[in-house]
PDB file of N, CA and C in Angstrom:
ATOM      1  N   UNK A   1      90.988 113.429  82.036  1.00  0.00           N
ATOM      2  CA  UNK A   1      92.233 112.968  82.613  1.00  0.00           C
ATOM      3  C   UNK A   1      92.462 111.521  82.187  1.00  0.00           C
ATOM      4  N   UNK A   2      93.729 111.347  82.121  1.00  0.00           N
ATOM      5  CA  UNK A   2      93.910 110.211  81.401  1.00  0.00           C
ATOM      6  C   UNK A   2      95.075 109.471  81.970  1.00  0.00           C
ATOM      7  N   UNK A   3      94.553 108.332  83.393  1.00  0.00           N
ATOM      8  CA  UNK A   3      95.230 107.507  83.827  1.00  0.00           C
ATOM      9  C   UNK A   3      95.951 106.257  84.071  1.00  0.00           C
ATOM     10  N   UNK A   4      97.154 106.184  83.824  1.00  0.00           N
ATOM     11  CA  UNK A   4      97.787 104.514  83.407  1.00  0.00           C
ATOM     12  C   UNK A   4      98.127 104.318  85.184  1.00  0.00           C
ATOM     13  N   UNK A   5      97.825 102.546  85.007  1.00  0.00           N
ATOM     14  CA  UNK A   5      97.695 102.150  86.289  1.00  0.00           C
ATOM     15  C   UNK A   5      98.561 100.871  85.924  1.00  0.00           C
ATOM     16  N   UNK A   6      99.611 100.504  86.531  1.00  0.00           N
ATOM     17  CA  UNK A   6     100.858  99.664  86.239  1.00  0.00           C
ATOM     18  C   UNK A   6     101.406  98.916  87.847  1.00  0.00           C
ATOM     19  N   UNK A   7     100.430  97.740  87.503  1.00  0.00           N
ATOM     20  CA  UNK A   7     100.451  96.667  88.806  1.00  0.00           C
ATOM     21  C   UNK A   7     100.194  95.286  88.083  1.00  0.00           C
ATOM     22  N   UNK A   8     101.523  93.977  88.712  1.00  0.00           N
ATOM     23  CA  UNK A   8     100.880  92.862  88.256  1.00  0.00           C
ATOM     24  C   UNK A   8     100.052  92.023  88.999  1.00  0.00           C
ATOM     25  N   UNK A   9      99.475  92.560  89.973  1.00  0.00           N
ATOM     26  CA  UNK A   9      98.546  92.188  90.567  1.00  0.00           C
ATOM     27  C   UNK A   9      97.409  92.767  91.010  1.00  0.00           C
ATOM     28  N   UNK A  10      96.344  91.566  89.610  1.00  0.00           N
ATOM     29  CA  UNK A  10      95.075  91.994  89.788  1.00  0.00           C
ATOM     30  C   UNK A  10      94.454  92.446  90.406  1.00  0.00           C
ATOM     31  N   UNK A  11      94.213  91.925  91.577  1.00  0.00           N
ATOM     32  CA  UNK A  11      93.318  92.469  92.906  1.00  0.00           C
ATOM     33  C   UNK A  11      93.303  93.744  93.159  1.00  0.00           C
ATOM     34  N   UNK A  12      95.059  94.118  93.417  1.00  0.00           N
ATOM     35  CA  UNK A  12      95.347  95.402  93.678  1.00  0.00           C
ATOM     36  C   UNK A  12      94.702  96.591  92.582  1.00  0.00           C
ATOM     37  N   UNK A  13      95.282  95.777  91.370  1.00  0.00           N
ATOM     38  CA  UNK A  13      95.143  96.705  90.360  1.00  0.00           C
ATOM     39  C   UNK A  13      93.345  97.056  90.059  1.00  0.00           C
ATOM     40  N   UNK A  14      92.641  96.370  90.419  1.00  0.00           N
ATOM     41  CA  UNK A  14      91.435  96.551  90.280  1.00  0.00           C
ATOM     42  C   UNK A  14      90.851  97.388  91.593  1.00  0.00           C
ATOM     43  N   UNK A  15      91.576  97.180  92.861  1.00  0.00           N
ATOM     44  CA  UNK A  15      90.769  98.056  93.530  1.00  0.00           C
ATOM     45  C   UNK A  15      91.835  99.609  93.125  1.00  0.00           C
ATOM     46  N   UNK A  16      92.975  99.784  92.970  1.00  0.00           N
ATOM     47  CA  UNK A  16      93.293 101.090  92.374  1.00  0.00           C
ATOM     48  C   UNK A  16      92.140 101.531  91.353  1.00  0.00           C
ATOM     49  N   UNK A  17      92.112 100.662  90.160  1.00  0.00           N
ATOM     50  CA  UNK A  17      90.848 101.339  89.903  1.00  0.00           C
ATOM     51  C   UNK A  17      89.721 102.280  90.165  1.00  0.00           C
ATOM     52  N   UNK A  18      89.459 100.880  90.758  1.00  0.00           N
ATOM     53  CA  UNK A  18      88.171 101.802  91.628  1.00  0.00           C
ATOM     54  C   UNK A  18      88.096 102.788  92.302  1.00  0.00           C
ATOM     55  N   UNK A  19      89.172 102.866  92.773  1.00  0.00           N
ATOM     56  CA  UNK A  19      89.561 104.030  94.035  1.00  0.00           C
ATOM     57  C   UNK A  19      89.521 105.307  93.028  1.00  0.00           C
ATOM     58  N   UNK A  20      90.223 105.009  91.694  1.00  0.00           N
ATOM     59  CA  UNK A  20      90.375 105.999  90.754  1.00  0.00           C
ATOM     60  C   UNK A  20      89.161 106.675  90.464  1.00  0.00           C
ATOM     61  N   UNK A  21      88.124 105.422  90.164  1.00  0.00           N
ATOM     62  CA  UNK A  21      87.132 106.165  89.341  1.00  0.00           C
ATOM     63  C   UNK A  21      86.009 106.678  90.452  1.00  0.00           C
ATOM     64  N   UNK A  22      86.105 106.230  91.342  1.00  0.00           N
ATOM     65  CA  UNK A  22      85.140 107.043  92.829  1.00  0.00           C
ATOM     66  C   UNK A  22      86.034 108.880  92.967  1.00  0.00           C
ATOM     67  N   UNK A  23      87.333 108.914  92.449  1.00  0.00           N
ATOM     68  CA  UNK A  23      87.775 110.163  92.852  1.00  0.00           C
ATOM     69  C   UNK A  23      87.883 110.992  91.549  1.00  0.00           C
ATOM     70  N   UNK A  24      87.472 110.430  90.302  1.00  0.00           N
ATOM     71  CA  UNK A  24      87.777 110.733  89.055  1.00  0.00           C
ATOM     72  C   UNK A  24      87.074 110.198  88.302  1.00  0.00           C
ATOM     73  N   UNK A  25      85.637 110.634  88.227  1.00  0.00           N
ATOM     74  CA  UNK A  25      84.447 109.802  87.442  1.00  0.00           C
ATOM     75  C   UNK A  25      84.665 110.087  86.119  1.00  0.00           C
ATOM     76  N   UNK A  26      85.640 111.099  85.459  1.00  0.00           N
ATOM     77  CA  UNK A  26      85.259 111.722  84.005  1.00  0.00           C
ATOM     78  C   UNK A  26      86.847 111.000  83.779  1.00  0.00           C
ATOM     79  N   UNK A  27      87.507 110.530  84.607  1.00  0.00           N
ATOM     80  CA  UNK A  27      88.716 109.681  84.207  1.00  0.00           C
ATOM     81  C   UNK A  27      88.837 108.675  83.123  1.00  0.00           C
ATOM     82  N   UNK A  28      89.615 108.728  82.155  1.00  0.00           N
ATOM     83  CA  UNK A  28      89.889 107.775  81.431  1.00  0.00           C
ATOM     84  C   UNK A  28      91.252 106.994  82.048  1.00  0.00           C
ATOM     85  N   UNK A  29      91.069 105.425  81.889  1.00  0.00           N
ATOM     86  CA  UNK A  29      91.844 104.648  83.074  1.00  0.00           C
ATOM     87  C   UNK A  29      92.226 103.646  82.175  1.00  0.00           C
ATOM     88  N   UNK A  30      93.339 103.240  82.270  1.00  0.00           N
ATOM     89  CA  UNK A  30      94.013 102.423  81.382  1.00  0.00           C
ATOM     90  C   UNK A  30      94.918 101.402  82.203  1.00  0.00           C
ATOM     91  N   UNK A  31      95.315  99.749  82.073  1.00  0.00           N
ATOM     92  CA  UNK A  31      95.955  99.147  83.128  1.00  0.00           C
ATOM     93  C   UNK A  31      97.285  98.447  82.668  1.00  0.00           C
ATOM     94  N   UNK A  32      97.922  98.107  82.914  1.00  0.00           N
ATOM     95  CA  UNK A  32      99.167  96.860  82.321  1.00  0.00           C
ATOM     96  C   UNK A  32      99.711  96.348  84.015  1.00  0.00           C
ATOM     97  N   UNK A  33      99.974  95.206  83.540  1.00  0.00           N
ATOM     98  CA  UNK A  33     100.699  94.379  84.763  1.00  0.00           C
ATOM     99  C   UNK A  33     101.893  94.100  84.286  1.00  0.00           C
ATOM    100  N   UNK A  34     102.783  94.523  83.546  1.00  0.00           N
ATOM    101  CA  UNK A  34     104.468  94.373  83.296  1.00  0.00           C
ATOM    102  C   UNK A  34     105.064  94.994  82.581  1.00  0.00           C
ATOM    103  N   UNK A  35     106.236  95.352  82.453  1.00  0.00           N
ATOM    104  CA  UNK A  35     107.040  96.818  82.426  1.00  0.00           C
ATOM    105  C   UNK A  35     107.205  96.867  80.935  1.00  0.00           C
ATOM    106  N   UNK A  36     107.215  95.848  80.157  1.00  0.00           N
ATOM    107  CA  UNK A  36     107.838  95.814  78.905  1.00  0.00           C
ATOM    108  C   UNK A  36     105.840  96.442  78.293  1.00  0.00           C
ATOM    109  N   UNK A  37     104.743  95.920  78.655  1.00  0.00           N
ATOM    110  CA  UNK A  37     103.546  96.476  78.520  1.00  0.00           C
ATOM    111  C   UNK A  37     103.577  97.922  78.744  1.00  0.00           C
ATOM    112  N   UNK A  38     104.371  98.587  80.207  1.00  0.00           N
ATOM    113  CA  UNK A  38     104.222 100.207  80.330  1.00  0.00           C
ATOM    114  C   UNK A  38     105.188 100.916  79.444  1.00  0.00           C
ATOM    115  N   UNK A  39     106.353 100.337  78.990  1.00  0.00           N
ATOM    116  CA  UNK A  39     107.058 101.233  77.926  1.00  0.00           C
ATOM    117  C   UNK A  39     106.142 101.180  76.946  1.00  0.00           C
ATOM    118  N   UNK A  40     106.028 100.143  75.950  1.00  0.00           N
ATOM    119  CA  UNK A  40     104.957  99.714  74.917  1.00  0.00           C
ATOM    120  C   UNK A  40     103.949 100.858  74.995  1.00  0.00           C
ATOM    121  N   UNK A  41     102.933 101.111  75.793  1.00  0.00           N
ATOM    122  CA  UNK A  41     101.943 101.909  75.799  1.00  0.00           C
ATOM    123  C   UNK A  41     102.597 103.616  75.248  1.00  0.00           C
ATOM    124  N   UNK A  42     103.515 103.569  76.284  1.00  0.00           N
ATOM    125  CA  UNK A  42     103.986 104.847  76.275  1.00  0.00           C
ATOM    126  C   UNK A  42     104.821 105.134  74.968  1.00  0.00           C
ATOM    127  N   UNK A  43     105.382 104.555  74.525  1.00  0.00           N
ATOM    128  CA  UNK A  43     105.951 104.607  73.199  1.00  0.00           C
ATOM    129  C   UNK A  43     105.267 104.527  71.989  1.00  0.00           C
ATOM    130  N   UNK A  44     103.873 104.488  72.423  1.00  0.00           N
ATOM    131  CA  UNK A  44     102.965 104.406  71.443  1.00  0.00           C
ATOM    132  C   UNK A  44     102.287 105.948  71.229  1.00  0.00           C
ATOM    133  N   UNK A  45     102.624 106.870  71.806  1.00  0.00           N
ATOM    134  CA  UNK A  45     102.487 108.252  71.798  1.00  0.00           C
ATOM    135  C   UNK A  45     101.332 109.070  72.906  1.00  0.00           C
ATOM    136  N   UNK A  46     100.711 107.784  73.631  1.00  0.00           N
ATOM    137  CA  UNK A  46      99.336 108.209  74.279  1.00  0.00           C
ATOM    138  C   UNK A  46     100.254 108.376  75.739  1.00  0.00           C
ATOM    139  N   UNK A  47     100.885 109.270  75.928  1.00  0.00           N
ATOM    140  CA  UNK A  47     101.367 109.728  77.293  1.00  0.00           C
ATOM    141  C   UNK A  47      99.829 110.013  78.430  1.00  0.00           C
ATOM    142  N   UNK A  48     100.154 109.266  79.571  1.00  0.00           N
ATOM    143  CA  UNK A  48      98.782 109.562  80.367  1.00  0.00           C
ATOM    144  C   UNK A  48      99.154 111.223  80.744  1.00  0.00           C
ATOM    145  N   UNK A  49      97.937 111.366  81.495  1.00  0.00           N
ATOM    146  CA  UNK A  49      98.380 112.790  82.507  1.00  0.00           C
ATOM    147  C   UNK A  49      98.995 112.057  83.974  1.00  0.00           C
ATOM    148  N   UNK A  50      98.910 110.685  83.917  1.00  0.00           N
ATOM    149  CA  UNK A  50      99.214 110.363  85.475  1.00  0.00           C
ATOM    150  C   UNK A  50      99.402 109.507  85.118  1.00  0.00           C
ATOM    151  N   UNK A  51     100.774 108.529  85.866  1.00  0.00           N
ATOM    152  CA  UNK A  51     100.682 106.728  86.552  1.00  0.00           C
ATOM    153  C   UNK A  51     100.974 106.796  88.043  1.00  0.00           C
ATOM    154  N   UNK A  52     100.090 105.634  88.062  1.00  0.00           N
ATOM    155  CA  UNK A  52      99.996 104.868  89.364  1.00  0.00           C
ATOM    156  C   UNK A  52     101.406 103.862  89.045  1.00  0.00           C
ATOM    157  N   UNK A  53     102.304 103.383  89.777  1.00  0.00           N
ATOM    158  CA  UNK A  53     103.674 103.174  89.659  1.00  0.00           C
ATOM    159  C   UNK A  53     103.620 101.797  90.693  1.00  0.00           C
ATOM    160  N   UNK A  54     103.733 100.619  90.494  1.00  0.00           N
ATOM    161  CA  UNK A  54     104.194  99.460  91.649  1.00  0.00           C
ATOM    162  C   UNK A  54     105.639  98.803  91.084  1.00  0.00           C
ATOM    163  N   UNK A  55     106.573  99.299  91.649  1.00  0.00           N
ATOM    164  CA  UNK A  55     108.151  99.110  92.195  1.00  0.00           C
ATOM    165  C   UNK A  55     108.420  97.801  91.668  1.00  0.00           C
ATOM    166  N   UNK A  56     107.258  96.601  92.252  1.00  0.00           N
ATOM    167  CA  UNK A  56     107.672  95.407  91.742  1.00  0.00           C
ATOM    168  C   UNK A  56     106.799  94.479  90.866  1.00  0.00           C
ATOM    169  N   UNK A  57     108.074  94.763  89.413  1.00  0.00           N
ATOM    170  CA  UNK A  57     106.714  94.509  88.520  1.00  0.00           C
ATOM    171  C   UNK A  57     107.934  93.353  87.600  1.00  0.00           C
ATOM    172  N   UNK A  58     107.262  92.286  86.586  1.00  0.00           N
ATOM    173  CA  UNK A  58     107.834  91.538  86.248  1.00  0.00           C
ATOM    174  C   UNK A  58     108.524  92.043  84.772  1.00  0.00           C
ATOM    175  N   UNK A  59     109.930  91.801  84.836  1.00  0.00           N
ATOM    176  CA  UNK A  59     110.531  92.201  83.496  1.00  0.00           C
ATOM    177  C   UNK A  59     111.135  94.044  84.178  1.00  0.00           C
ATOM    178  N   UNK A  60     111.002  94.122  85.436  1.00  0.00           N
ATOM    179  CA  UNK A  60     111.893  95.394  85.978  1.00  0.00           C
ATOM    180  C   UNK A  60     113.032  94.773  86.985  1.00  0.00           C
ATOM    181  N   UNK A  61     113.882  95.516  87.715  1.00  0.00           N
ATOM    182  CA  UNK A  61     114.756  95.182  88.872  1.00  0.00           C
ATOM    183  C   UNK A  61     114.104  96.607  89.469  1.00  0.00           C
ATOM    184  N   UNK A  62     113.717  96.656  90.589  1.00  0.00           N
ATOM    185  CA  UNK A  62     114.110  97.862  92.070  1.00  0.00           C
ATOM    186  C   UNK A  62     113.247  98.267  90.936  1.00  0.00           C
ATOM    187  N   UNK A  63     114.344  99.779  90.927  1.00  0.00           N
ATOM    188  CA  UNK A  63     113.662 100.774  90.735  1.00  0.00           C
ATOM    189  C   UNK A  63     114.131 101.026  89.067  1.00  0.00           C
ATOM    190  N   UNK A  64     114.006 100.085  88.324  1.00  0.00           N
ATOM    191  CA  UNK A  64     114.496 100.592  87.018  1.00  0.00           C
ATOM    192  C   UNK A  64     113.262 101.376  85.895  1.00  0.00           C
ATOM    193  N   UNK A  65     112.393 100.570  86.303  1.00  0.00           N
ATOM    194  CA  UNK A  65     111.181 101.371  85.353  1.00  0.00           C
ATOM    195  C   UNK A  65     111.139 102.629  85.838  1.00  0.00           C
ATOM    196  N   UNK A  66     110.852 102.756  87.170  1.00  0.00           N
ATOM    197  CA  UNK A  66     110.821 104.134  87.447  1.00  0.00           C
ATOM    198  C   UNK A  66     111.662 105.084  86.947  1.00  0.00           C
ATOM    199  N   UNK A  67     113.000 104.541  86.899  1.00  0.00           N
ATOM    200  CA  UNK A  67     114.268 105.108  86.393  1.00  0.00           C
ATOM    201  C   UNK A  67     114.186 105.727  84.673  1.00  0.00           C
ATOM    202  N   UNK A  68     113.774 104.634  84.282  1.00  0.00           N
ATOM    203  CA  UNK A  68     113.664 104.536  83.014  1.00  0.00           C
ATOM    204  C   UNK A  68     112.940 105.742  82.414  1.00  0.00           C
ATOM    205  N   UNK A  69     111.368 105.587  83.486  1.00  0.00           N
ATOM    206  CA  UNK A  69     110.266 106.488  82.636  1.00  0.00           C
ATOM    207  C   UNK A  69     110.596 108.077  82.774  1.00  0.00           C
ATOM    208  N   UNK A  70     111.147 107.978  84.164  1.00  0.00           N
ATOM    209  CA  UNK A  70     112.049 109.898  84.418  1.00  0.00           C
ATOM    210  C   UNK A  70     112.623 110.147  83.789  1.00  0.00           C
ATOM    211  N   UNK A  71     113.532 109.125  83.246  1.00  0.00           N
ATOM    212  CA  UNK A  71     114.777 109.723  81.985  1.00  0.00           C
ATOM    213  C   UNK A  71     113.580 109.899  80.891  1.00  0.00           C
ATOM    214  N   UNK A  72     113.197 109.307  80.351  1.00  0.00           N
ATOM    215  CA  UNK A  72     112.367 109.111  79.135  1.00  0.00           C
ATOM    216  C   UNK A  72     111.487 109.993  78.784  1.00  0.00           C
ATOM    217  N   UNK A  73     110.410 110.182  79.545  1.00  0.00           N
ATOM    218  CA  UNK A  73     109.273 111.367  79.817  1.00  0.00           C
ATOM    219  C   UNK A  73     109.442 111.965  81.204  1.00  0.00           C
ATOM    220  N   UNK A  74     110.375 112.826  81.430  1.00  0.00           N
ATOM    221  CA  UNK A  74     110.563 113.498  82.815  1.00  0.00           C
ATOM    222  C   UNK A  74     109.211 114.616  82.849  1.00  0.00           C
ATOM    223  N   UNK A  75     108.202 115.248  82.263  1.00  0.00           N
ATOM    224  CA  UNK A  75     107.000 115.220  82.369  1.00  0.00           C
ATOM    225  C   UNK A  75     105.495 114.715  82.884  1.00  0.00           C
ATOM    226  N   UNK A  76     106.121 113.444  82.826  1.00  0.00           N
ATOM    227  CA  UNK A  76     104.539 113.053  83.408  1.00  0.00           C
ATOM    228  C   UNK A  76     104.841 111.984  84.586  1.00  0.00           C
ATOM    229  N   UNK A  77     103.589 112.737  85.549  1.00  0.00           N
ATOM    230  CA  UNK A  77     103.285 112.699  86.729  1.00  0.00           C
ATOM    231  C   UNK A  77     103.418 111.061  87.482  1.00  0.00           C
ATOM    232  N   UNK A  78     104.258 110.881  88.121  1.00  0.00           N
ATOM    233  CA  UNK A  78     103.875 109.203  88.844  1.00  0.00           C
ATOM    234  C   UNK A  78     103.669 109.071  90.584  1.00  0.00           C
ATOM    235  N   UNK A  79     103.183 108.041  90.740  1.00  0.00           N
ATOM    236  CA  UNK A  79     102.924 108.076  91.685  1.00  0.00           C
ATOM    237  C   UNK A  79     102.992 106.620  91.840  1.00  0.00           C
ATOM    238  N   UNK A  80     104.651 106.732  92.999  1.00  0.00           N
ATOM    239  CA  UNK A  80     104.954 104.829  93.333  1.00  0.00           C
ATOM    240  C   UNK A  80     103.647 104.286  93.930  1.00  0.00           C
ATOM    241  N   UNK A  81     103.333 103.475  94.162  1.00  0.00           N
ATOM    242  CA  UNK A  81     102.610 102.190  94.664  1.00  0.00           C
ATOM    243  C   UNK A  81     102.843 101.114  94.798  1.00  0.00           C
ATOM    244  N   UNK A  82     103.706 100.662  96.439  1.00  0.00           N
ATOM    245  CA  UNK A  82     103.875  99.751  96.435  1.00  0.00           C
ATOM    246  C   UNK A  82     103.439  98.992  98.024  1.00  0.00           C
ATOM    247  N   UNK A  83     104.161  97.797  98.143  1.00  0.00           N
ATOM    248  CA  UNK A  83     103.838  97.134  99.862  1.00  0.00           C
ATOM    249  C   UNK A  83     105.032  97.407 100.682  1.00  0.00           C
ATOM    250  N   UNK A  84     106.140  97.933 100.070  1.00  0.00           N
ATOM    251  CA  UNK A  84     108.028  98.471 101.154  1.00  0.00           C
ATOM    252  C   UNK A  84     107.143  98.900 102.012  1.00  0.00           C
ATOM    253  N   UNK A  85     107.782  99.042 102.998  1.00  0.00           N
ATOM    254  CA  UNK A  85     107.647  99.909 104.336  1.00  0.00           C
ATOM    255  C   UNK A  85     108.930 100.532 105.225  1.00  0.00           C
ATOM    256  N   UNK A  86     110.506 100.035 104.343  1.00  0.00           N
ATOM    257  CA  UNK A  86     111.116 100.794 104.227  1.00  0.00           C
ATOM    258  C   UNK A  86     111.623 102.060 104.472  1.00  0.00           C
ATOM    259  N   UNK A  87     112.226 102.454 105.309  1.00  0.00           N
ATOM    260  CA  UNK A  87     111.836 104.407 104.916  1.00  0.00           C
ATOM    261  C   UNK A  87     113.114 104.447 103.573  1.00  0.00           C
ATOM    262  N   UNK A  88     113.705 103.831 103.565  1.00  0.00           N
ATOM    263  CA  UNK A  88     115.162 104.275 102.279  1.00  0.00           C
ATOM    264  C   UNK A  88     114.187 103.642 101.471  1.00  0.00           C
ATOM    265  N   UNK A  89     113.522 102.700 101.052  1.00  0.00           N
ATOM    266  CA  UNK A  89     113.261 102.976  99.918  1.00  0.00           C
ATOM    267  C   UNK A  89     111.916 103.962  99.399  1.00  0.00           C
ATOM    268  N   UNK A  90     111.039 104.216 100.453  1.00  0.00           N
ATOM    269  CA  UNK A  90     110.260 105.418 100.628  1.00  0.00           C
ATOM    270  C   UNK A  90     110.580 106.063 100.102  1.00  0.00           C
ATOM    271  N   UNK A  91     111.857 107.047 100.736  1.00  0.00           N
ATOM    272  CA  UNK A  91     112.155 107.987  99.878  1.00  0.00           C
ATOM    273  C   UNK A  91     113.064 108.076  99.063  1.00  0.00           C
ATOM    274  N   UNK A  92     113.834 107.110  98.753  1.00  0.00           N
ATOM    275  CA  UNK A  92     114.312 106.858  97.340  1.00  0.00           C
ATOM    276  C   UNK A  92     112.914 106.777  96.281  1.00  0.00           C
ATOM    277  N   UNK A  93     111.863 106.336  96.365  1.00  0.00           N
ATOM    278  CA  UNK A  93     110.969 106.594  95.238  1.00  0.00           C
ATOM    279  C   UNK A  93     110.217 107.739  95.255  1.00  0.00           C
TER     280      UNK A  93
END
């Protein structure tokens, strides 16, 4: 399995990690902290099987990456990650 993890903050992004590889030891795990880095990857042909998704990332507005990557690869799997507590934007993502 082959997971992209897209947070600009370290901390977070490192304990996602971890969390990853305690639930997914044979996981291959890959990271970027800004949006123009998660197109880049992805346009490079290595589509993950999964992203981990944080809403607020530098070089996006709201919800545009998200937007972006559904139009783009409506295939592969995401999963927002963020700090909203929101319910509209809950389930808007």
């Amino acid at each position: 399995m082959n997971i992209l993890i897209v947070d600009d903050h370290p901390l977070f992004r490192h304990a996602l990690i971890q969390a990853v590889r305690y639930s997914f030891p044979q996981a291959q795990i890959h990271e970027t902290a800004a949006v123009n880095e998660f197109y880049e990857r992805l346009e490079s042909g290595s589509e993950p099987d999964l992203v981990l998704l944080d809403l607020n990332l530098p070089g996006a507005s709201g919800f545009s990456a998200l937007v972006h990557v559904r139009a783009q690869y409506p295939s592969i799997p995401i999963i927002v990650v963020s700090a909203h507590e929101e319910a509209s934007i809950i389930q808007r993502a």
